[in-house]
Each structure stands twice: as structure tokens, then as C-alpha cells.
N, C-alpha and C. Protein backbone atom coordinates (compact mmCIF):
# COMPACT_ATOMS: atom_id res chain seq x y z
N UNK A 1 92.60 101.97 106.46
CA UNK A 1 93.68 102.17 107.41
C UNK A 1 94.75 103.04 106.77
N UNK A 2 95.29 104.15 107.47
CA UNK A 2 96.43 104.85 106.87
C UNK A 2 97.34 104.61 107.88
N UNK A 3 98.71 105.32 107.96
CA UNK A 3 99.82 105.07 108.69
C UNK A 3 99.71 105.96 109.83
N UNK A 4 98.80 107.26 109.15
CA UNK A 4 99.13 108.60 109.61
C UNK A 4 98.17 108.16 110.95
N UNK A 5 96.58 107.39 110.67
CA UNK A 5 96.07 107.15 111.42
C UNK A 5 96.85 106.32 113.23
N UNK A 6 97.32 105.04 112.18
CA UNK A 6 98.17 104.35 113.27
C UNK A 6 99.39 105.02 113.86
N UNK A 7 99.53 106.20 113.18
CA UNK A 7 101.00 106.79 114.19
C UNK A 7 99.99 107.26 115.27
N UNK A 8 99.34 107.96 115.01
CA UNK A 8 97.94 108.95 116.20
C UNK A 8 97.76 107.85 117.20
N UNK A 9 97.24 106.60 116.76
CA UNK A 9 96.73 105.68 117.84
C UNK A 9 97.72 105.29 118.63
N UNK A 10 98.81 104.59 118.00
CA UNK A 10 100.15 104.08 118.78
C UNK A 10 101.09 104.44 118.37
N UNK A 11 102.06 105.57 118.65
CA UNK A 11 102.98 106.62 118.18
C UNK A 11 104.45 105.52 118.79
N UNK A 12 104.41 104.82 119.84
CA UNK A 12 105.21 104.25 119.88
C UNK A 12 105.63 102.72 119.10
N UNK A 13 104.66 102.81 118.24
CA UNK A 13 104.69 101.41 117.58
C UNK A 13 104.67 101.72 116.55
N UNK A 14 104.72 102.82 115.75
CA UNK A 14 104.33 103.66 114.24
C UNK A 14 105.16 104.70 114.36
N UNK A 15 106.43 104.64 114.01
CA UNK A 15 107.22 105.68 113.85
C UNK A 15 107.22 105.86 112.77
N UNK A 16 106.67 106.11 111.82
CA UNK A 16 106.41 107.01 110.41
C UNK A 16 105.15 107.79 110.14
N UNK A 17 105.05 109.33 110.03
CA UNK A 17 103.81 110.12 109.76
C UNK A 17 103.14 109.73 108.33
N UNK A 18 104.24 109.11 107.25
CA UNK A 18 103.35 109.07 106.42
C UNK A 18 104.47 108.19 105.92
N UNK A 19 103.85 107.30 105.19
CA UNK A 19 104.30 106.05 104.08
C UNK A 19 105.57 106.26 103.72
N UNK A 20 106.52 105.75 103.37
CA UNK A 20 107.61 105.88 102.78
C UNK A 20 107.56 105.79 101.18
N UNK A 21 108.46 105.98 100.30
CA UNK A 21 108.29 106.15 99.27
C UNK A 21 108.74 104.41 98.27
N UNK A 22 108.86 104.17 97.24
CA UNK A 22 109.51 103.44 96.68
C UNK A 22 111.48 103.18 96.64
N UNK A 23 111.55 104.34 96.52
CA UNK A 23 113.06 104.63 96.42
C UNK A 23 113.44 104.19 97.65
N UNK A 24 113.27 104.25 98.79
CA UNK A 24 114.30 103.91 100.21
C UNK A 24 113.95 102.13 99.94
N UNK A 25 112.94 101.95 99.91
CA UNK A 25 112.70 100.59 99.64
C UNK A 25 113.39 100.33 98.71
N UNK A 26 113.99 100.56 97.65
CA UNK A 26 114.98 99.91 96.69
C UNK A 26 116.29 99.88 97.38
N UNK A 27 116.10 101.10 97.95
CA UNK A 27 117.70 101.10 98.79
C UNK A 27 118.00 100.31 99.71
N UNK A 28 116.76 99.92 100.29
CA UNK A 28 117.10 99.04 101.44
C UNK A 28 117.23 97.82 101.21
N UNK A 29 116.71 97.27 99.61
CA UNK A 29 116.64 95.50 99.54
C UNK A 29 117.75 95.41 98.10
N UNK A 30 118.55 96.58 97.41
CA UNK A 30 119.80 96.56 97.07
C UNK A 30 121.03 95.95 97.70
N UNK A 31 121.41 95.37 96.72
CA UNK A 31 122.95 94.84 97.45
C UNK A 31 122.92 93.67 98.37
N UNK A 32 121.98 93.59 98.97
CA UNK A 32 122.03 92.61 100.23
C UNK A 32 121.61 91.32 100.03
N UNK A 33 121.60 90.67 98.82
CA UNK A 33 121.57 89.23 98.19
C UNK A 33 120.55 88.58 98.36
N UNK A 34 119.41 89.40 98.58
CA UNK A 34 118.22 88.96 98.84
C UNK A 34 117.49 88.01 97.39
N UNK A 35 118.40 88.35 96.50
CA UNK A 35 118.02 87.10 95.12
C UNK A 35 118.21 85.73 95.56
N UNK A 36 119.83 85.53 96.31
CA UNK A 36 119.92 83.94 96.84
C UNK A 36 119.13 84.10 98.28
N UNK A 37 119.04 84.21 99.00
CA UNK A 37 118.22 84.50 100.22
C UNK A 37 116.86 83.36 100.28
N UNK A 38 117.52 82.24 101.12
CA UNK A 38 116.01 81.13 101.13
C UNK A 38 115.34 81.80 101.83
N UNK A 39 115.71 82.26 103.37
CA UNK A 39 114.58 83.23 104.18
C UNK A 39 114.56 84.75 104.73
N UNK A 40 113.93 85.21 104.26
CA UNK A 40 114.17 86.99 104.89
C UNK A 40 113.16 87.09 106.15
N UNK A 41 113.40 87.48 106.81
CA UNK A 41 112.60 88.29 108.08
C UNK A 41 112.37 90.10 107.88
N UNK A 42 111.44 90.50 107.85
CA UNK A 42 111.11 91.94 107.41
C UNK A 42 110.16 92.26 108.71
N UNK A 43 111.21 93.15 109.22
CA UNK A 43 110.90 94.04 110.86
C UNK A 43 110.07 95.26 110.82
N UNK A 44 108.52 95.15 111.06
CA UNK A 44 108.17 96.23 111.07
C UNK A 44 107.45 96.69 109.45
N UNK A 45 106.97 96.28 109.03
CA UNK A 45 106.56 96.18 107.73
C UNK A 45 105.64 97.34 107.13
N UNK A 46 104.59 97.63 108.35
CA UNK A 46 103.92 98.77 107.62
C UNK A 46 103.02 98.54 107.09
N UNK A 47 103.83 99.73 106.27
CA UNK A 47 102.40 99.93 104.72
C UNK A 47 103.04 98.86 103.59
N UNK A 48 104.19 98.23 103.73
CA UNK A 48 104.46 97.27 103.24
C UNK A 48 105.20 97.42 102.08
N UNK A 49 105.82 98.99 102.01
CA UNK A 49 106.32 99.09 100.19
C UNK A 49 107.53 98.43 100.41
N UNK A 50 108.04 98.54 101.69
CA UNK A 50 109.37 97.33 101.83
C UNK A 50 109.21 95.97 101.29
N UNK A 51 108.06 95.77 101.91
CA UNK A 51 107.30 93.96 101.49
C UNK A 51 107.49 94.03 99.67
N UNK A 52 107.22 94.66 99.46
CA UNK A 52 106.99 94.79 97.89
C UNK A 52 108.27 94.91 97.04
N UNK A 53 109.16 95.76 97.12
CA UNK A 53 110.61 95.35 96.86
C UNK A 53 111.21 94.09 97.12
N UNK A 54 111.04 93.73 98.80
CA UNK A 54 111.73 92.13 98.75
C UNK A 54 111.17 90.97 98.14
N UNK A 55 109.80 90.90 97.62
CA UNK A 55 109.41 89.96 97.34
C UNK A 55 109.75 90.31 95.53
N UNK A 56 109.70 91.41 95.23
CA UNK A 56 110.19 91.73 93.37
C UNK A 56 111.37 90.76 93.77
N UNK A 57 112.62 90.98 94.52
CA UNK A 57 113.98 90.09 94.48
C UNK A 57 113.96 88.83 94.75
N UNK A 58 113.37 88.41 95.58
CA UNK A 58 112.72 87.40 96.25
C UNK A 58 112.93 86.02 94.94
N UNK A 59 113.54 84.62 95.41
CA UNK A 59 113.53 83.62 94.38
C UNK A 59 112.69 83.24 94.50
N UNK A 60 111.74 82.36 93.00
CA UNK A 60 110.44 81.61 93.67
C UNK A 60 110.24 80.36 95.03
N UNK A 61 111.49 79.68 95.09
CA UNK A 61 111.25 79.14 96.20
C UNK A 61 111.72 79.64 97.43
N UNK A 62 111.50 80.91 98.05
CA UNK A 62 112.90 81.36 99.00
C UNK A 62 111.39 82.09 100.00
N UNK A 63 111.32 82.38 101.14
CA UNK A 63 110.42 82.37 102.43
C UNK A 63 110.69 84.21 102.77
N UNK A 64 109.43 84.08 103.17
CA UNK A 64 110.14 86.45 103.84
C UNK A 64 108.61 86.10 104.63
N UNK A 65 109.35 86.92 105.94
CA UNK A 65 108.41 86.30 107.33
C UNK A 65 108.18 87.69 107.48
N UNK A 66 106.92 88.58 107.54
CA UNK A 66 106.76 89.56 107.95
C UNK A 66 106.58 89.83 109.31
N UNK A 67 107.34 90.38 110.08
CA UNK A 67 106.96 90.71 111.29
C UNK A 67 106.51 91.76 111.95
N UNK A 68 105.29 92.01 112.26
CA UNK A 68 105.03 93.08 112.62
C UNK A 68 104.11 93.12 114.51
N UNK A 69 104.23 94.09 115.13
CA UNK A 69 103.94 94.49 116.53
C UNK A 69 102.18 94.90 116.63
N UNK A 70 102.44 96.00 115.29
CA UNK A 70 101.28 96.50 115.52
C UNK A 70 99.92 95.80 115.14
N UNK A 71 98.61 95.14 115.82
CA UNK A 71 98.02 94.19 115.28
C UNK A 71 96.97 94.64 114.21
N UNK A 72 96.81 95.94 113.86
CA UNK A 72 96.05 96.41 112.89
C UNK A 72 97.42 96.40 111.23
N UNK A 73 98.77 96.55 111.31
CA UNK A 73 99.14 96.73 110.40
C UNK A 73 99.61 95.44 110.05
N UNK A 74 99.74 93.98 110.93
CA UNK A 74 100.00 92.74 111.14
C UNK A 74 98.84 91.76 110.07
N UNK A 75 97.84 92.55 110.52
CA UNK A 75 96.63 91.83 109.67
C UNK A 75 96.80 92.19 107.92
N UNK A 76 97.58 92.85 107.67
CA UNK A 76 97.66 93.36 106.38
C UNK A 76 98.25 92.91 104.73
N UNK A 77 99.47 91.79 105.75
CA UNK A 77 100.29 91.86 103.92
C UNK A 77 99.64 90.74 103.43
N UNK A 78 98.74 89.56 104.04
CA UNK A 78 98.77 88.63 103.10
C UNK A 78 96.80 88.80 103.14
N UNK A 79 96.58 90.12 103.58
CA UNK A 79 95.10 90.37 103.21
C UNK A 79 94.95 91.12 101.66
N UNK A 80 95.97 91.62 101.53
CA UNK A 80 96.52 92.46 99.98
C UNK A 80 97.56 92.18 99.29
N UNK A 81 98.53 90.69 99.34
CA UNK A 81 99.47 90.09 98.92
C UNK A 81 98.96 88.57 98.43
N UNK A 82 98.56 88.01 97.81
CA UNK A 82 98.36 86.76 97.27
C UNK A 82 99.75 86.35 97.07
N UNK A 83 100.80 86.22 98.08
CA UNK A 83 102.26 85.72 97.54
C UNK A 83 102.50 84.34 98.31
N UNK A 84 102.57 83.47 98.07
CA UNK A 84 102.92 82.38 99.05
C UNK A 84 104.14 81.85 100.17
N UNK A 85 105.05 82.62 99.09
CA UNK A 85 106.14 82.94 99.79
C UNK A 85 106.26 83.86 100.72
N UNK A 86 105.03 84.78 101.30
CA UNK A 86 105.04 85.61 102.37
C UNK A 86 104.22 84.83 103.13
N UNK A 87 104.66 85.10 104.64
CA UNK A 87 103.62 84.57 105.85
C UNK A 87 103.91 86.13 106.90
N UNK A 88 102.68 86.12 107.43
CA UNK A 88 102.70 87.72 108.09
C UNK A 88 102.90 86.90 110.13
N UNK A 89 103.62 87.76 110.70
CA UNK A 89 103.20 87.26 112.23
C UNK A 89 103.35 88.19 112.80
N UNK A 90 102.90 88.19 113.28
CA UNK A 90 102.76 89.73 114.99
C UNK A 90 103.55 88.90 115.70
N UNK A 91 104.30 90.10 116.36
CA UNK A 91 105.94 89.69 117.36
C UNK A 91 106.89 89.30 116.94
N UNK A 92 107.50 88.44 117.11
CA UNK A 92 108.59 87.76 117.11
C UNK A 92 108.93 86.78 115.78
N UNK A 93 110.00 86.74 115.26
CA UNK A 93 110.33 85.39 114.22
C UNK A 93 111.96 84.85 114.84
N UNK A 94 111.29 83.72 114.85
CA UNK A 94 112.94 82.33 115.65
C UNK A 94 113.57 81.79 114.15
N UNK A 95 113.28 81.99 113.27
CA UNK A 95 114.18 81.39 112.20
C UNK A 95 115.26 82.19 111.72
N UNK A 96 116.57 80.93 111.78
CA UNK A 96 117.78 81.73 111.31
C UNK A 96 117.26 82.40 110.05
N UNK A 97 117.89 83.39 109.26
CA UNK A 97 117.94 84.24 107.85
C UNK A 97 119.33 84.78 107.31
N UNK A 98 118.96 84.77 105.95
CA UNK A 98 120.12 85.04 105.65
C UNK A 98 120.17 86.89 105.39
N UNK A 99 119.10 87.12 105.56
CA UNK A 99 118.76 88.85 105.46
C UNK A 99 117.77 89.20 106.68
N UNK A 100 117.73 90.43 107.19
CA UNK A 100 116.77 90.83 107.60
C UNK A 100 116.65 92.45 107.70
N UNK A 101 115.38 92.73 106.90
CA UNK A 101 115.41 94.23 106.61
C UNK A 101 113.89 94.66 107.78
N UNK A 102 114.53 96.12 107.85
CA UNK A 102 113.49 96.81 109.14
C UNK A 102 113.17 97.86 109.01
N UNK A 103 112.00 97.93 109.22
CA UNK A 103 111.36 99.17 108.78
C UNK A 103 110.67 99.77 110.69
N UNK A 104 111.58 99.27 111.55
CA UNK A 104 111.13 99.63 112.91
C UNK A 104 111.71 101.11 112.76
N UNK A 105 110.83 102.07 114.23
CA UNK A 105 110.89 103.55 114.07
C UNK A 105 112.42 103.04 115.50
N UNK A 106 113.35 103.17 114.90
CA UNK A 106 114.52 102.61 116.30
C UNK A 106 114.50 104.35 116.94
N UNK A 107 114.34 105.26 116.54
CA UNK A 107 114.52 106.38 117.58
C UNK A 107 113.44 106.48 118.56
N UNK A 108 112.52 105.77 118.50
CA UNK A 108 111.30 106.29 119.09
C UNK A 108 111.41 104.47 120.45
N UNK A 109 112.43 104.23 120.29
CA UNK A 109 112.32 102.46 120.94
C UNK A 109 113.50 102.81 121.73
N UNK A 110 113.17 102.85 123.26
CA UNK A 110 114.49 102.79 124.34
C UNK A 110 115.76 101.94 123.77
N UNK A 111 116.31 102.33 124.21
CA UNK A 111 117.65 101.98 124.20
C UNK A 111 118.17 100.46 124.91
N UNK A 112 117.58 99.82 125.35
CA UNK A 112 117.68 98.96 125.89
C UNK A 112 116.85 98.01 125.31
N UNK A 113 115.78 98.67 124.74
CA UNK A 113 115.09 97.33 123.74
C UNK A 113 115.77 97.19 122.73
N UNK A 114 116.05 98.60 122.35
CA UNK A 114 116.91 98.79 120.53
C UNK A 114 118.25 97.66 120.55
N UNK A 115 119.13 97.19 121.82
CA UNK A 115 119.27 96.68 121.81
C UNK A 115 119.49 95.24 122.25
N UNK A 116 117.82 95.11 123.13
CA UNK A 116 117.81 93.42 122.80
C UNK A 116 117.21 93.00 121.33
N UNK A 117 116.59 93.99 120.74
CA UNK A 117 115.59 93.76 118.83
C UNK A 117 117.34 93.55 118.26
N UNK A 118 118.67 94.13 118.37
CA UNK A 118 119.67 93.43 117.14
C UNK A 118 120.39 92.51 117.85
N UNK A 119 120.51 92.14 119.36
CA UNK A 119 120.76 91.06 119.88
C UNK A 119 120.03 89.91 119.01
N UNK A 120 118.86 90.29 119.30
CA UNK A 120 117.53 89.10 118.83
C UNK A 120 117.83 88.82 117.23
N UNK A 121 118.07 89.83 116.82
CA UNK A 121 118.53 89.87 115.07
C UNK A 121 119.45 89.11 114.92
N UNK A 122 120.73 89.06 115.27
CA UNK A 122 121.99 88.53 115.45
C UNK A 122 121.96 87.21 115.65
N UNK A 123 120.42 86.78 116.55
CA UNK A 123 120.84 85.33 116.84
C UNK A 123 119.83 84.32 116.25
N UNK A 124 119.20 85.12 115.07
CA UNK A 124 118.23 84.47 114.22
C UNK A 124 118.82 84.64 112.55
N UNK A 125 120.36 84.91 112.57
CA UNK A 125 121.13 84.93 111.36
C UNK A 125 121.92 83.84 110.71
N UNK A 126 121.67 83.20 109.78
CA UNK A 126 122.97 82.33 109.18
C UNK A 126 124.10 83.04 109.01
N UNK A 127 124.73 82.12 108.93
CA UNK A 127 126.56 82.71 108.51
C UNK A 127 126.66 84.00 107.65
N UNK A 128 127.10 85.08 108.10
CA UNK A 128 127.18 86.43 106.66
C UNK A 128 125.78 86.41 106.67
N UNK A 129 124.75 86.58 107.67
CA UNK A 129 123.28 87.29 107.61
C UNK A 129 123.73 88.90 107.27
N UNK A 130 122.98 89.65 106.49
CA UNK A 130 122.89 90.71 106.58
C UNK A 130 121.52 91.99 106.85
N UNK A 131 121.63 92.93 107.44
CA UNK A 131 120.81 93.52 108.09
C UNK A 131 120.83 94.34 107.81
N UNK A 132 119.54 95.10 107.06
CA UNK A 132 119.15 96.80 106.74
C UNK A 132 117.99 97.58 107.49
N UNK A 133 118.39 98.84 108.00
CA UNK A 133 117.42 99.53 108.66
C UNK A 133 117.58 101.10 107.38
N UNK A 134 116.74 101.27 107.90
CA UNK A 134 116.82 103.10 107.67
C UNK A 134 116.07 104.40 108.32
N UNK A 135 116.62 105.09 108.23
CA UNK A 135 116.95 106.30 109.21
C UNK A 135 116.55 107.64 108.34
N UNK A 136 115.74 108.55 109.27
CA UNK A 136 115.38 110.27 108.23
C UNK A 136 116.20 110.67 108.62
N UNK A 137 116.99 111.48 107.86
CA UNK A 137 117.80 112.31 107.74
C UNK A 137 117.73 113.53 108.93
N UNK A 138 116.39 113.79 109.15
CA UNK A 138 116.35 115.05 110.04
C UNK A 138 116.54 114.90 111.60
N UNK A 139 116.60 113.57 111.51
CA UNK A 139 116.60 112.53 112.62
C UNK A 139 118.07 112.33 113.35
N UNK A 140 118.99 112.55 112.40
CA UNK A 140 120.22 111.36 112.50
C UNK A 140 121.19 112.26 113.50
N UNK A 141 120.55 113.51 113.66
CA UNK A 141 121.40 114.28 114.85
C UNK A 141 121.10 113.53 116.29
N UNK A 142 119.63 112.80 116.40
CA UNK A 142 119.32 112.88 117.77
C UNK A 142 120.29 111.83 118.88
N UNK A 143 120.43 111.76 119.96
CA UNK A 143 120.88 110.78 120.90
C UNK A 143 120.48 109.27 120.61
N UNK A 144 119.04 108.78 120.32
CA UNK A 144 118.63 107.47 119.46
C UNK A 144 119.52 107.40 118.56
N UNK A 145 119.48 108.16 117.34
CA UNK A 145 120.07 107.90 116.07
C UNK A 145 121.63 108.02 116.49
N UNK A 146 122.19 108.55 116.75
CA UNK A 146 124.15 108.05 116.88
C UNK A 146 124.07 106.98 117.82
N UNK A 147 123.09 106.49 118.74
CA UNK A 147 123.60 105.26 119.74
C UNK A 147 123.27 104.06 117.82
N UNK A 148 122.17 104.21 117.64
CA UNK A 148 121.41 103.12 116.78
C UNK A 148 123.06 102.87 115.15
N UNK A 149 123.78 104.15 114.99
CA UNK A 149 124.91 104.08 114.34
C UNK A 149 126.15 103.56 114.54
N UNK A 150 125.96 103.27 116.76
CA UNK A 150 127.26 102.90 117.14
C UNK A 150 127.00 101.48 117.44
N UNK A 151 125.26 101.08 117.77
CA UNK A 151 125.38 100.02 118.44
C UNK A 151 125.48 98.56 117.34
N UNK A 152 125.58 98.82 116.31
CA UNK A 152 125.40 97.49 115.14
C UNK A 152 127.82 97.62 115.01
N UNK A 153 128.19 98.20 115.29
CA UNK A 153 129.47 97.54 115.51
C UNK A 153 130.09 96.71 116.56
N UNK A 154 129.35 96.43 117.17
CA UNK A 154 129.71 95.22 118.23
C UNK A 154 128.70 93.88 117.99
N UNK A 155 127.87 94.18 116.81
CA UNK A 155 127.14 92.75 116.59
C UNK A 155 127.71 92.58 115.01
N UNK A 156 128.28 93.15 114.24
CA UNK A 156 128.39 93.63 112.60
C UNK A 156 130.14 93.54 112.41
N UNK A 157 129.80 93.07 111.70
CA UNK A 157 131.81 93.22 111.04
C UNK A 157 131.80 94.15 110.63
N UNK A 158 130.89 94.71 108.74
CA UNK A 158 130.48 95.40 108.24
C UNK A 158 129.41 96.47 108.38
N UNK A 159 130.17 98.04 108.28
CA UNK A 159 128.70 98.53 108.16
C UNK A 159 129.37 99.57 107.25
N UNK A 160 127.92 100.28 106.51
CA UNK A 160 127.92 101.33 105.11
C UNK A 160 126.66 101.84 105.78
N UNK A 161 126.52 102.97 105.17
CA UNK A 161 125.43 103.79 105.17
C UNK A 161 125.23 104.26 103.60
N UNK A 162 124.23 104.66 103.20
CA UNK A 162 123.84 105.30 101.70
C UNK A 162 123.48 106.17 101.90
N UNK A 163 123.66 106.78 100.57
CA UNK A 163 123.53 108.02 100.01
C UNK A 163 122.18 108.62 100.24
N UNK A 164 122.11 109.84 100.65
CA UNK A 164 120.60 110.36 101.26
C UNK A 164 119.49 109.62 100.31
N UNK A 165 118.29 109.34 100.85
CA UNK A 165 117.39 109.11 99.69
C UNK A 165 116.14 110.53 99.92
N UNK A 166 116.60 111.54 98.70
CA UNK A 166 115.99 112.88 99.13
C UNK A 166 114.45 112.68 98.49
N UNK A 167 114.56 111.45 97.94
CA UNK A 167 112.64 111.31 97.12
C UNK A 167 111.97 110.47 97.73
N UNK A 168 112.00 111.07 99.47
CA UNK A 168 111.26 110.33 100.41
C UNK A 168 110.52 111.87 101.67
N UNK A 169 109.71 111.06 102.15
CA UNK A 169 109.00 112.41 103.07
C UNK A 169 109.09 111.63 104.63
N UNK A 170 109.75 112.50 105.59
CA UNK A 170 111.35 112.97 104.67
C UNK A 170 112.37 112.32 104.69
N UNK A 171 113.45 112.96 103.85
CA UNK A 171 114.44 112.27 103.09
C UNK A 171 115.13 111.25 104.56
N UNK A 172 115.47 110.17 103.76
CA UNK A 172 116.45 109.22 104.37
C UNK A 172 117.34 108.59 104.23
N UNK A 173 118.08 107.88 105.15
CA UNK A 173 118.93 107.03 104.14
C UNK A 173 119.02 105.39 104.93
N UNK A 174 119.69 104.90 104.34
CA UNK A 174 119.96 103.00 104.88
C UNK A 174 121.04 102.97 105.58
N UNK A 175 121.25 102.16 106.71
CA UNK A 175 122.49 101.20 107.01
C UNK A 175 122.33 100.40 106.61
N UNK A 176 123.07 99.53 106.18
CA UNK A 176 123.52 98.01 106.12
C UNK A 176 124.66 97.56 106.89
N UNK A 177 124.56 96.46 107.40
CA UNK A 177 125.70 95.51 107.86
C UNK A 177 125.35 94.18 107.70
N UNK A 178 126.69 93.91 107.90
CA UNK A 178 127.14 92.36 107.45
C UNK A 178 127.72 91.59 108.80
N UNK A 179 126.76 90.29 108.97
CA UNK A 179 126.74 89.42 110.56
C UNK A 179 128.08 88.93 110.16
N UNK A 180 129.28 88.52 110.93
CA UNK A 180 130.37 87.92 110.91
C UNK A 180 130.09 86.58 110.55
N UNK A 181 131.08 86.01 109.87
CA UNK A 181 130.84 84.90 109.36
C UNK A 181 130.85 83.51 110.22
């Protein structure tokens, strides 16, 4: 299975042409306290190099719920992950978290789903949940990408963006925000 394949088959469920790199994945599970973190929820998982950063931070007793849509890339993290602390599910996860990082393609997802997915985020958060997506750079002009920049300040106290990550194909960068307490 490649990505490139699953973008071809379901382009609306695979918004990435090709794998992401290591580096955005550091960027994305930086900072966001995913060391104390009993449960993470991880949106959209992939090829999983996200999976692989959060679980490096990850405490030995602390939970990361992979969630994924697509049912060919769903079948994947705990067919090539021996971690116990990961459980994989297609669709949906109902448990509060104290993180939740996403690797969903949000430009390629109406606007009206984009936001019932951080509604839905918002109301599966503990106190000070925090939430990372990331975004290509070549991207961040379009109508998706400035709604997807405006719409996490009416669910977010906090938000930052990072520094391009240019050792990615292609380059990107992270939001983060922080759920009100």
C-alpha cells in the first residue's frame, strides 16, 4: 500500500500525494505535553510517521487512539506497530483527551464538515486539551486554508503557527491551539 496509491483511489479521504516527512511530525507532537498526556486521539493517521513521534513521547501508561476514515489505511498501525498503548479505529473516537493531533487533508473537506470534525474535537477534550493540525505551505493561500486559520478561534483561546517546515514534500507548517480551560 502507498499513499500515492490511496490518494488515486479516494482523493477525498487522502489528502497527501506522498508521505510526509519526519520533521513536521516532530513539529506537530512538540510542545503540546503529549509526555503527561493519559490519552491522545490522532486524526487521520496515514502512513503513520505522526503515529511514530507520538508514541516516542508517549508515557508508558498513557492511551493514543488512532483514528482513521480510510479503511485500507485504518487496517494499518497496529498491523506494523506492536505498541499496546495504540488501538487503531475507523471513524470516530468519544473519549475526552488531553491532545489531539491531525493529520486530516482539511482543504480538501467542505467547510461545514471542517467544522463539525473541531466542534467534534472540542467536545472530546479535557480541560486545556490541545490540538495540532498542519498545513503545505503552497496551500495556505487557498479559501479552505484562511477559513481552517480563522475557524479554531472561536473553539481555541490559543493559537501559534510554526515556522515553515521546508524538509517536507511540500514544505509545511503546524497550528496549534490551546482548548479553554
Amino acid at each position: 500500500m502507498s499513499i500515492i496509491t490511496e490518494f488515486f483511489r479516494r482523493p477525498l479521504m487522502t489528502g497527501a500525494v506522498a508521505p510526509s516527512s519526519r520533521r513536521p511530525a516532530y513539529a506537530m507532537t512538540e510542545g503540546i505535553g503529549l509526555e503527561q498526556a493519559r490519552t491522545v486521539a490522532e486524526l487521520g493517521p496515514g502512513t503513520r510517521v505522526f503515529t511514530d513521534a507520538i508514541v516516542a513521547r508517549l508515557a508508558s501508561d498513557a492511551r493514543l487512539v488512532a483514528v482513521e476514515l480510510n479503511p485500507v489505511l485504518a487496517a494499518r498501525p497496529t498491523a506494523t506497530r506492536r505498541d499496546t498503548r495504540l488501538t487503531a479505529v475507523q471513524g470516530s473516537a468519544a473519549e475526552r483527551a488531553a491532545a489531539v493531533v491531525s493529520g486530516l487533508p482539511w482543504t480538501v473537506i467542505p467547510q461545514n464538515q471542517r467544522g463539525y470534525i473541531l466542534d467534534a474535537v472540542t467536545e472530546v477534550f479535557a480541560p486545556g486539551g490541545r490540538f495540532t493540525t498542519f498545513a503545505y505551505l503552497h496551500a495556505a493561500w487557498t479559501p479552505p486554508a484562511r477559513q481552517l486559520t480563522a475557524e479554531p478561534a472561536r473553539r481555541f483561546n490559543r493559537l501559534e503557527r510554526s515556522k515553515t517546515v521546508w524538509a517536507n514534500l511540500p514544505p509545511a507548517f503546524v497550528h496549534r491551539a490551546t482548548q479553554r480551560p
